[in-house]
PDB file of N, CA and C in Angstrom:
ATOM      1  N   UNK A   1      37.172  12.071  30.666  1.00  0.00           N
ATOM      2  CA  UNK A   1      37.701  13.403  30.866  1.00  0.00           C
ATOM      3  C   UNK A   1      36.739  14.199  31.758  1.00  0.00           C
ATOM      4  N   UNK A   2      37.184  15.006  33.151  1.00  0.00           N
ATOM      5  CA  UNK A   2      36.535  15.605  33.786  1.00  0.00           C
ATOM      6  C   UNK A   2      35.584  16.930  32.998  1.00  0.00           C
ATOM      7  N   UNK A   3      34.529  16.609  33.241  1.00  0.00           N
ATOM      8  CA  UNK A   3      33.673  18.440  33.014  1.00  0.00           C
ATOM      9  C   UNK A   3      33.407  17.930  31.475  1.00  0.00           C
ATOM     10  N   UNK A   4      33.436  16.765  30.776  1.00  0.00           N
ATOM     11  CA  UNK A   4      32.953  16.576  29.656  1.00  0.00           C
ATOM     12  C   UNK A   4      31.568  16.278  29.696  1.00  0.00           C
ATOM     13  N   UNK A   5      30.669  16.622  28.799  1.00  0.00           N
ATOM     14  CA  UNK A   5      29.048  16.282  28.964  1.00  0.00           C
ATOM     15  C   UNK A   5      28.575  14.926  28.540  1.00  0.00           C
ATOM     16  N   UNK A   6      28.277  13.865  29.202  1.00  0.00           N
ATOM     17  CA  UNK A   6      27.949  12.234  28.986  1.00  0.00           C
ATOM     18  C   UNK A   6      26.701  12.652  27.649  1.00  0.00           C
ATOM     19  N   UNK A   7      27.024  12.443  26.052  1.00  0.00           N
ATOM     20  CA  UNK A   7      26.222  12.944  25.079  1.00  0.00           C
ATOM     21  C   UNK A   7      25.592  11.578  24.677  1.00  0.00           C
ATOM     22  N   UNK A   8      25.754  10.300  25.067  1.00  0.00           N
ATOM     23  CA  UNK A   8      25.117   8.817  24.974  1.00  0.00           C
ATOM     24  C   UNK A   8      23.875   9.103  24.755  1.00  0.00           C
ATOM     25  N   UNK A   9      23.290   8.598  23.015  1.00  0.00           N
ATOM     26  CA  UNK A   9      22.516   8.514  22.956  1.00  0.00           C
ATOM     27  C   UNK A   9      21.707   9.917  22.079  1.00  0.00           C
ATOM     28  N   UNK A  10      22.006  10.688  22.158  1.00  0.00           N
ATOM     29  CA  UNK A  10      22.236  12.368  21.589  1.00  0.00           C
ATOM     30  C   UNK A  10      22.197  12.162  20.258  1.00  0.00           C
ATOM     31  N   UNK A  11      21.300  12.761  19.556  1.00  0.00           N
ATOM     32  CA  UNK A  11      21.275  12.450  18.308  1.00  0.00           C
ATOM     33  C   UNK A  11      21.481  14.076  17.533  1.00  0.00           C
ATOM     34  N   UNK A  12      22.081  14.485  16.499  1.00  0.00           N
ATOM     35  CA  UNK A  12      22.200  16.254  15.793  1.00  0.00           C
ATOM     36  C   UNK A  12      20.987  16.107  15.169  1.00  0.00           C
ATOM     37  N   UNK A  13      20.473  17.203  15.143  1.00  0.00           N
ATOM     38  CA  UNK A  13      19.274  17.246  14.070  1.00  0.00           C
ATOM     39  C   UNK A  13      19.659  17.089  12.559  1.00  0.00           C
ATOM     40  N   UNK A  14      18.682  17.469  11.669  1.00  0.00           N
ATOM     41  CA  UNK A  14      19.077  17.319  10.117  1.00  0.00           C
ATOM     42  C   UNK A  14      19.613  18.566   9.467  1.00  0.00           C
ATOM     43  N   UNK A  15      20.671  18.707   8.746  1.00  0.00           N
ATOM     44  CA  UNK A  15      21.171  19.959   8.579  1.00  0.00           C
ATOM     45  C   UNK A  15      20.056  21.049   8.549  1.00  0.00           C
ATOM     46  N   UNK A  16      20.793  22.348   9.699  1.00  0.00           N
ATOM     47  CA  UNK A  16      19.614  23.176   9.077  1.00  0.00           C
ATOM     48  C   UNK A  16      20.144  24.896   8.678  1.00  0.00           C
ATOM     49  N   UNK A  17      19.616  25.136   7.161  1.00  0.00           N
ATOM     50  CA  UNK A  17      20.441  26.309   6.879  1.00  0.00           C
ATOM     51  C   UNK A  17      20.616  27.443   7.256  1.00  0.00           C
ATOM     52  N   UNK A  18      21.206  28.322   6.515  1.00  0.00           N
ATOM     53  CA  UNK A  18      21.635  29.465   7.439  1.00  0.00           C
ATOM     54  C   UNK A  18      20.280  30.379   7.137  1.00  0.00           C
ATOM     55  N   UNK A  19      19.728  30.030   5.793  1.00  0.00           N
ATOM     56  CA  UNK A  19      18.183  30.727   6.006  1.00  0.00           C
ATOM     57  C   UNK A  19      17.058  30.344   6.607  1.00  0.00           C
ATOM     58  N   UNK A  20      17.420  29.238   7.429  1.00  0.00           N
ATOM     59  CA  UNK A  20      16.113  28.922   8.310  1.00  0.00           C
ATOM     60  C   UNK A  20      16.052  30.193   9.915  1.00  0.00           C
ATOM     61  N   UNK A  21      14.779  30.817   9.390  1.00  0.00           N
ATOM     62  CA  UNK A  21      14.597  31.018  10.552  1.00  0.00           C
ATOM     63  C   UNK A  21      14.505  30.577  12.226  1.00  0.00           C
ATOM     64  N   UNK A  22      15.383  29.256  11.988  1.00  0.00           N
ATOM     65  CA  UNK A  22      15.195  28.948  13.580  1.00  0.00           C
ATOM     66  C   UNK A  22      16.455  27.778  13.610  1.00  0.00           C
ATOM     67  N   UNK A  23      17.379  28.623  12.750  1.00  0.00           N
ATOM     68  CA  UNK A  23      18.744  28.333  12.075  1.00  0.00           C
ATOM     69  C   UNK A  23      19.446  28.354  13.838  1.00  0.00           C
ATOM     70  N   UNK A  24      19.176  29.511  15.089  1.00  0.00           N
ATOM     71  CA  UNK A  24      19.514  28.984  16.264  1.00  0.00           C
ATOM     72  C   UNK A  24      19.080  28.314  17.120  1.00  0.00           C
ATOM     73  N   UNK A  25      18.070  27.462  16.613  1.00  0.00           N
ATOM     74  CA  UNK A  25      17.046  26.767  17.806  1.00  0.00           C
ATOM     75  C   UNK A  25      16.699  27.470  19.026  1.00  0.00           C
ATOM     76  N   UNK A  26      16.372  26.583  19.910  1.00  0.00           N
ATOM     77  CA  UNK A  26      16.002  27.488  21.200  1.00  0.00           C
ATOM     78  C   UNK A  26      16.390  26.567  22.381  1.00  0.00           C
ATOM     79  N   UNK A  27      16.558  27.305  23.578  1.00  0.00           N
ATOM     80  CA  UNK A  27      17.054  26.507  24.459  1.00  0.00           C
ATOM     81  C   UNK A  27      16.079  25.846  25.322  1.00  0.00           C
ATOM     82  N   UNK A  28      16.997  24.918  27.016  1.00  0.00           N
ATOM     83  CA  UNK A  28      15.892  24.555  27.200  1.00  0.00           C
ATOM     84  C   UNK A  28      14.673  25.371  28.038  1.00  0.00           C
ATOM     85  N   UNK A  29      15.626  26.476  28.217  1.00  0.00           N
ATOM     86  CA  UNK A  29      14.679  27.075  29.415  1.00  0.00           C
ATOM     87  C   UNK A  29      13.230  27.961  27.948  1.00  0.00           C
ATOM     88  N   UNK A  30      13.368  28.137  27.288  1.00  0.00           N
ATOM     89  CA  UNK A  30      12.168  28.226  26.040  1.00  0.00           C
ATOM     90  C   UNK A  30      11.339  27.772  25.731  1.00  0.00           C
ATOM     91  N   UNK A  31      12.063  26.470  25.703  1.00  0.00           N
ATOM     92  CA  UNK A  31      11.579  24.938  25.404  1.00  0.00           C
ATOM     93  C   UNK A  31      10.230  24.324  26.588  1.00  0.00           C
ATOM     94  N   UNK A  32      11.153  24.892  27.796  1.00  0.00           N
ATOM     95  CA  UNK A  32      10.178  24.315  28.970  1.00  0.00           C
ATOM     96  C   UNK A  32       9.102  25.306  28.627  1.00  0.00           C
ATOM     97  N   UNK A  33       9.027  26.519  28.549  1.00  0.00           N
ATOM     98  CA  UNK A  33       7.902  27.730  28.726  1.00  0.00           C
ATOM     99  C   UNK A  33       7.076  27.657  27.465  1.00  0.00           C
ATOM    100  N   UNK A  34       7.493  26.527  26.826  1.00  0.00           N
ATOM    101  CA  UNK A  34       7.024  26.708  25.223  1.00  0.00           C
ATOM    102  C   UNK A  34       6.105  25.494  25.735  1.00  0.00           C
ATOM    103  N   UNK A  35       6.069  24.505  25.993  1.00  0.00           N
ATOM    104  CA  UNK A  35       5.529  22.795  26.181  1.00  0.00           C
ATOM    105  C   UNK A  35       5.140  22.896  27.454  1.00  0.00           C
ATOM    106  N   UNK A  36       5.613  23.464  28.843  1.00  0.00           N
ATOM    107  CA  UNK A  36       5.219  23.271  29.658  1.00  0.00           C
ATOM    108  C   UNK A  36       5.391  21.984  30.610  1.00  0.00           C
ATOM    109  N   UNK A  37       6.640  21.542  30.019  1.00  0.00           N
ATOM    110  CA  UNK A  37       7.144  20.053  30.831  1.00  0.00           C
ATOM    111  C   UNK A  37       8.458  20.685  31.102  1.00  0.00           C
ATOM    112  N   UNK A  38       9.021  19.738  32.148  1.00  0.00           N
ATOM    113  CA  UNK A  38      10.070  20.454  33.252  1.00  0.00           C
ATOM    114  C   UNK A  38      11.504  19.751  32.115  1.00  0.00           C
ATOM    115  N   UNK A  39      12.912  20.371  32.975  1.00  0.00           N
ATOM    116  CA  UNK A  39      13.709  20.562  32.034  1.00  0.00           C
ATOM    117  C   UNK A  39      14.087  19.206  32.159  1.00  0.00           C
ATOM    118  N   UNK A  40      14.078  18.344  33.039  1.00  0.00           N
ATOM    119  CA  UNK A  40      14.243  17.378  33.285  1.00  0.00           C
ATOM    120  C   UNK A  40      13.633  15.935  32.485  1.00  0.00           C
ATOM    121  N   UNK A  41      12.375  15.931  31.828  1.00  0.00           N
ATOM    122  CA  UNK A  41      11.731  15.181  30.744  1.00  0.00           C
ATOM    123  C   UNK A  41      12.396  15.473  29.378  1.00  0.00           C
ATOM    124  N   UNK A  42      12.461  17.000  28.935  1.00  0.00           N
ATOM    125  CA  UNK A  42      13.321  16.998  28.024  1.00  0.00           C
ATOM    126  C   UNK A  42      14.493  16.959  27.642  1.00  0.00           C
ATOM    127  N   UNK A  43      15.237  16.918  29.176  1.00  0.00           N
ATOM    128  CA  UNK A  43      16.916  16.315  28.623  1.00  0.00           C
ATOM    129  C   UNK A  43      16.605  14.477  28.476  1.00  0.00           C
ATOM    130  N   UNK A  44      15.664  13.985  29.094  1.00  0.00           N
ATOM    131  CA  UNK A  44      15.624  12.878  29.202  1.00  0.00           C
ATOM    132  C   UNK A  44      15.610  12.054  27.907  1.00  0.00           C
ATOM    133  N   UNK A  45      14.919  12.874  27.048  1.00  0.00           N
ATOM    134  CA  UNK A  45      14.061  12.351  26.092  1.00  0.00           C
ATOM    135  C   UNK A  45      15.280  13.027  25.091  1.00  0.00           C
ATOM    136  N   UNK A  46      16.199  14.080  25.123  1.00  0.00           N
ATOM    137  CA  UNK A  46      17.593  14.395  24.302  1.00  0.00           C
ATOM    138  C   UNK A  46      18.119  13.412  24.346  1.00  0.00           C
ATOM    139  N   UNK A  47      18.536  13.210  25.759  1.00  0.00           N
ATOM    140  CA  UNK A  47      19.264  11.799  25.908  1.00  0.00           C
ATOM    141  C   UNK A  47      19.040  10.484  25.226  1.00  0.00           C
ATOM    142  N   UNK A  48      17.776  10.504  25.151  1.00  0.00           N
ATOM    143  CA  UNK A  48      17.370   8.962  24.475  1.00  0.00           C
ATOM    144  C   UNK A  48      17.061   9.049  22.957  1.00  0.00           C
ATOM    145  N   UNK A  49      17.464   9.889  22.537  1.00  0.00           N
ATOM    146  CA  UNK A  49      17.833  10.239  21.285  1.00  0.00           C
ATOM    147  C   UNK A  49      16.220  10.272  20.621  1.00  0.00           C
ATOM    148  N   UNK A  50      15.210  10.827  21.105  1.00  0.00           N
ATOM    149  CA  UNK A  50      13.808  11.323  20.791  1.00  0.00           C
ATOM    150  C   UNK A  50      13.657  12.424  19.997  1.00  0.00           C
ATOM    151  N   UNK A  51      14.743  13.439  20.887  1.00  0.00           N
ATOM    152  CA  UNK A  51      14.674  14.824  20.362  1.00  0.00           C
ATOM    153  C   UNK A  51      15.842  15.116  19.542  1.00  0.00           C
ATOM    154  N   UNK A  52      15.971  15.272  18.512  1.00  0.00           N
ATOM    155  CA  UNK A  52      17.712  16.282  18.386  1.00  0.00           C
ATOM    156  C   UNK A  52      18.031  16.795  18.583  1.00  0.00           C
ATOM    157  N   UNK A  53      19.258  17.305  19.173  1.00  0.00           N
ATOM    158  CA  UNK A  53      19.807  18.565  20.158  1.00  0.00           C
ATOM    159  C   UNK A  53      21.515  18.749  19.418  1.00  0.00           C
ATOM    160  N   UNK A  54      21.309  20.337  19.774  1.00  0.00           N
ATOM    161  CA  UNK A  54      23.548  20.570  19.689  1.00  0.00           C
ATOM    162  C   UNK A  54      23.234  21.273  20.259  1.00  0.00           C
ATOM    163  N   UNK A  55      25.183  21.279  20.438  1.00  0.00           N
ATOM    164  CA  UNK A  55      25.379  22.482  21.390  1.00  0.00           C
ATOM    165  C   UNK A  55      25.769  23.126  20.642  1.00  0.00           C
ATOM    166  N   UNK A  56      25.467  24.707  20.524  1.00  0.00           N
ATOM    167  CA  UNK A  56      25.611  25.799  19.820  1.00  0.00           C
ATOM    168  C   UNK A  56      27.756  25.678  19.940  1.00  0.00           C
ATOM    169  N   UNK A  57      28.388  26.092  18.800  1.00  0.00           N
ATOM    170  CA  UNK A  57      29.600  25.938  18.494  1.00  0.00           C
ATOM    171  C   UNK A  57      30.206  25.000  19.511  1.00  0.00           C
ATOM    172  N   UNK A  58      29.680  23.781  19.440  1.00  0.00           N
ATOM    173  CA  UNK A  58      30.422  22.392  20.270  1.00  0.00           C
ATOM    174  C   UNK A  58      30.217  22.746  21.258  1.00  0.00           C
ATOM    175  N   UNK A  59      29.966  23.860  22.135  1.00  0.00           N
ATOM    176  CA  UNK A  59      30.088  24.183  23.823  1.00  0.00           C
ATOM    177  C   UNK A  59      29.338  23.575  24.635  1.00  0.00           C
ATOM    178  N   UNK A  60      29.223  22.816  25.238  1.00  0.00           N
ATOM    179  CA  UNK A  60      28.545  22.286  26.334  1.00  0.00           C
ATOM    180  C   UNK A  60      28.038  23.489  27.350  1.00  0.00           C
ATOM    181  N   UNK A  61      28.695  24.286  27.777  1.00  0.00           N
ATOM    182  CA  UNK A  61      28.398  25.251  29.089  1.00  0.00           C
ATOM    183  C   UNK A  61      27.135  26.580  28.094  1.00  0.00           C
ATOM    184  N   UNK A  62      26.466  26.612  27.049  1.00  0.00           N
ATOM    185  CA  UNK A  62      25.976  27.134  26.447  1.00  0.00           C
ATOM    186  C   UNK A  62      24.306  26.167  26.187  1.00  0.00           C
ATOM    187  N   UNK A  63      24.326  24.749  26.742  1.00  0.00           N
ATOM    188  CA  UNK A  63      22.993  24.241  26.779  1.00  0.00           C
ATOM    189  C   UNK A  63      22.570  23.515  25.525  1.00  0.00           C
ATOM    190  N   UNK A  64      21.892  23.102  25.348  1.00  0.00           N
ATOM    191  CA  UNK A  64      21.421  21.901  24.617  1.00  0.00           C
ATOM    192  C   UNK A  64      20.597  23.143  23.534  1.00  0.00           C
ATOM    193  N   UNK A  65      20.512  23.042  22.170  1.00  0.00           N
ATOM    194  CA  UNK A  65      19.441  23.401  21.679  1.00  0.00           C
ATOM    195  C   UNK A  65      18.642  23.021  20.654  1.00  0.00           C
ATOM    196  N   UNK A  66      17.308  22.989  20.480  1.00  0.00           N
ATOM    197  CA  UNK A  66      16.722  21.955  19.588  1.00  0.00           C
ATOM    198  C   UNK A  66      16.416  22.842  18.453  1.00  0.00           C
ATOM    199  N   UNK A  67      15.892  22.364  17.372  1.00  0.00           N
ATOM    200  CA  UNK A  67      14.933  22.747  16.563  1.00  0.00           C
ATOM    201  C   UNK A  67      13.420  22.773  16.875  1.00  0.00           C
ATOM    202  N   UNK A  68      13.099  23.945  16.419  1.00  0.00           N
ATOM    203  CA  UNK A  68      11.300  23.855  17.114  1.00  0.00           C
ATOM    204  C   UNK A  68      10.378  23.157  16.551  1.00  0.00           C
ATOM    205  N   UNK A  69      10.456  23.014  15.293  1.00  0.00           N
ATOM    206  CA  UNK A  69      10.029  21.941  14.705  1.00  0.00           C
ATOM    207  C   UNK A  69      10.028  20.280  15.166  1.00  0.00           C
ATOM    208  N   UNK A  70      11.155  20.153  15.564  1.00  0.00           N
ATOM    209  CA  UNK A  70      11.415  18.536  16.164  1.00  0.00           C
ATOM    210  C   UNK A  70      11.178  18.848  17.837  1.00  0.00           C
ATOM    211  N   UNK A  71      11.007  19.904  18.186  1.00  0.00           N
ATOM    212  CA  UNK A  71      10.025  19.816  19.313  1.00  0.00           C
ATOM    213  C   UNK A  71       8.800  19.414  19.107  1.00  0.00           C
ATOM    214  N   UNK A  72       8.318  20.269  18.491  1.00  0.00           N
ATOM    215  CA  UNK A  72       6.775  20.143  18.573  1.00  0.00           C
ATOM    216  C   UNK A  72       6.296  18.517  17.600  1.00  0.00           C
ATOM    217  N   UNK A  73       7.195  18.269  16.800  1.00  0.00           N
ATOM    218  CA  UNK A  73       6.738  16.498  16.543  1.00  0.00           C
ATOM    219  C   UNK A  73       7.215  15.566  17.433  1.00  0.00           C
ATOM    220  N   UNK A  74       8.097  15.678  18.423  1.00  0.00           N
ATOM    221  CA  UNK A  74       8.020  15.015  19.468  1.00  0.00           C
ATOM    222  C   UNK A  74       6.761  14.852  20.179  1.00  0.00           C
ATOM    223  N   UNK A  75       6.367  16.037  20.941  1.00  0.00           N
ATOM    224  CA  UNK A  75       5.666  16.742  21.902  1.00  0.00           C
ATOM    225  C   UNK A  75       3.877  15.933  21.459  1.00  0.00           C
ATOM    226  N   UNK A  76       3.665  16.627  19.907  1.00  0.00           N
ATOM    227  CA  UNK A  76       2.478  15.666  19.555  1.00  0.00           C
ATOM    228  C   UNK A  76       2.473  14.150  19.096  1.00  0.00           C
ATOM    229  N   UNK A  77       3.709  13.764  19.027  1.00  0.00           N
ATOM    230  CA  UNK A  77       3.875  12.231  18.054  1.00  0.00           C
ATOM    231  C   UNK A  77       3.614  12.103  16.786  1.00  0.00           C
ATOM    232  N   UNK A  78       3.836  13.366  15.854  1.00  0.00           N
ATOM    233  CA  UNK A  78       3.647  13.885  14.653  1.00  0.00           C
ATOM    234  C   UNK A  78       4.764  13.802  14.096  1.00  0.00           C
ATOM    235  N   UNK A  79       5.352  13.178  12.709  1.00  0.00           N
ATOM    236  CA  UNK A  79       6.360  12.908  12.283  1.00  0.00           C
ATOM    237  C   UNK A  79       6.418  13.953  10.939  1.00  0.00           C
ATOM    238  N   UNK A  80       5.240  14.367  10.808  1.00  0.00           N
ATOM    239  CA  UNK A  80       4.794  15.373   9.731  1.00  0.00           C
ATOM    240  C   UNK A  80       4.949  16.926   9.775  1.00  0.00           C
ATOM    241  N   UNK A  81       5.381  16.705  11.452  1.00  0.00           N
ATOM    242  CA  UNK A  81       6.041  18.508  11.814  1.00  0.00           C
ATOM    243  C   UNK A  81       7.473  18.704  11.972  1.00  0.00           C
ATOM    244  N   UNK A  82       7.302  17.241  12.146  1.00  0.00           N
ATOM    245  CA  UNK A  82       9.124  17.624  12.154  1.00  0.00           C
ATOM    246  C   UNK A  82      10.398  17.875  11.317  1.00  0.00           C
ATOM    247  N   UNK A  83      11.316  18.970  11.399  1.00  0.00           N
ATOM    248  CA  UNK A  83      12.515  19.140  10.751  1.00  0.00           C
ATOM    249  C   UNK A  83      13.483  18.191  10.558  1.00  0.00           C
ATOM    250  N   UNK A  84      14.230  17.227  11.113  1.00  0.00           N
ATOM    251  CA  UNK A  84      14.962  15.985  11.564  1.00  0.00           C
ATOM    252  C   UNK A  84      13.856  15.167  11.476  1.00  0.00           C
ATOM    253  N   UNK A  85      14.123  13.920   9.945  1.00  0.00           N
ATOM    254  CA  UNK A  85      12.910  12.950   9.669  1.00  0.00           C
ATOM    255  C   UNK A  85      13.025  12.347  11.126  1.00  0.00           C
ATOM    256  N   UNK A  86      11.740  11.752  11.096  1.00  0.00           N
ATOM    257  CA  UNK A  86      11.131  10.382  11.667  1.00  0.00           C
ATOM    258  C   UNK A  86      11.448  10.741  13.476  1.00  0.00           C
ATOM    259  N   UNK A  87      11.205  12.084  13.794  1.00  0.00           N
ATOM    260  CA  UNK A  87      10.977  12.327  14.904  1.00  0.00           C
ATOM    261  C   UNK A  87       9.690  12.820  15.123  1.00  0.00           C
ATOM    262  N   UNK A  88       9.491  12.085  16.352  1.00  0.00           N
ATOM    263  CA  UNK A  88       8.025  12.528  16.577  1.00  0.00           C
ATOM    264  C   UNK A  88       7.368  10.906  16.332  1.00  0.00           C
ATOM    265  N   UNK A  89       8.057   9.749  15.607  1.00  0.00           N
ATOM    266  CA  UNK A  89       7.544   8.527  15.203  1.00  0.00           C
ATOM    267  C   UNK A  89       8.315   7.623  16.530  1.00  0.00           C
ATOM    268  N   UNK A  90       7.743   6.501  16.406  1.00  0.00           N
ATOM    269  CA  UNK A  90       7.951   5.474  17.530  1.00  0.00           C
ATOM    270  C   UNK A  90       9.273   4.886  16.704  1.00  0.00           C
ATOM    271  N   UNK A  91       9.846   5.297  15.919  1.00  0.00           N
ATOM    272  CA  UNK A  91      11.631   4.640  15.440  1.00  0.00           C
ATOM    273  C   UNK A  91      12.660   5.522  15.591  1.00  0.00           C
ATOM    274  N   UNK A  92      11.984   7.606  16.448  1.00  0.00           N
ATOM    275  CA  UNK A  92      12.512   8.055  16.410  1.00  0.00           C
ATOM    276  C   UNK A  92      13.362   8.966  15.201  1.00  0.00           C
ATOM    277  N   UNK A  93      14.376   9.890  15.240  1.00  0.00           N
ATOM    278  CA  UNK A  93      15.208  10.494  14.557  1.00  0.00           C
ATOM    279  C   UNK A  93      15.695   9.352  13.668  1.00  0.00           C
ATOM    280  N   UNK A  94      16.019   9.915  12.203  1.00  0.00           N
ATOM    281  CA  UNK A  94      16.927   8.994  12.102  1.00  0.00           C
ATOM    282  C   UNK A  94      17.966  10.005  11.013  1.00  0.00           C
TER     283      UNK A  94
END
């Protein structure tokens, strides 16, 4: 289907509630200013199902957004910061 987003590989994070403060994640342009790697490593690494990502109410044209938590255990290789187990580990999200 034309204008659909190729999500191969895309993994959701682990439920997260409506009292989590970071209950909207952040996008990528945040994301980049937050880590300091271009937007391009971190869709890469969405893609390969490293990071967990949604799109805020299914929308694609609204951007990828993570949890900051499963950023930052990506980012260090820390499986102990992350929100979504076993990210941040060499088996990935699961």
């Amino acid at each position: 289907m034309a204008g659909t987003p190729d999500l191969t590989g895309v993994i959701a994070p682990a439920p997260i509630a409506a009292d989590d403060p970071h209950m909207r994640g952040i996008g990528m342009a945040a994301a980049v200013r937050l880590i300091g790697l271009d937007k391009k490593t971190l869709l890469t690494a969405i893609h390969d199902g490293k990071i967990p990502a949604w799109f805020p109410g299914g929308n694609p044209q609204v951007g990828f957004r993570v949890h900051p938590r499963d950023l930052e255990a990506w980012f260090f290789n820390d499986p102990t910061r992350a929100h979504t187990p076993g990210t941040g580990s060499p088996e990935g999200p699961r």
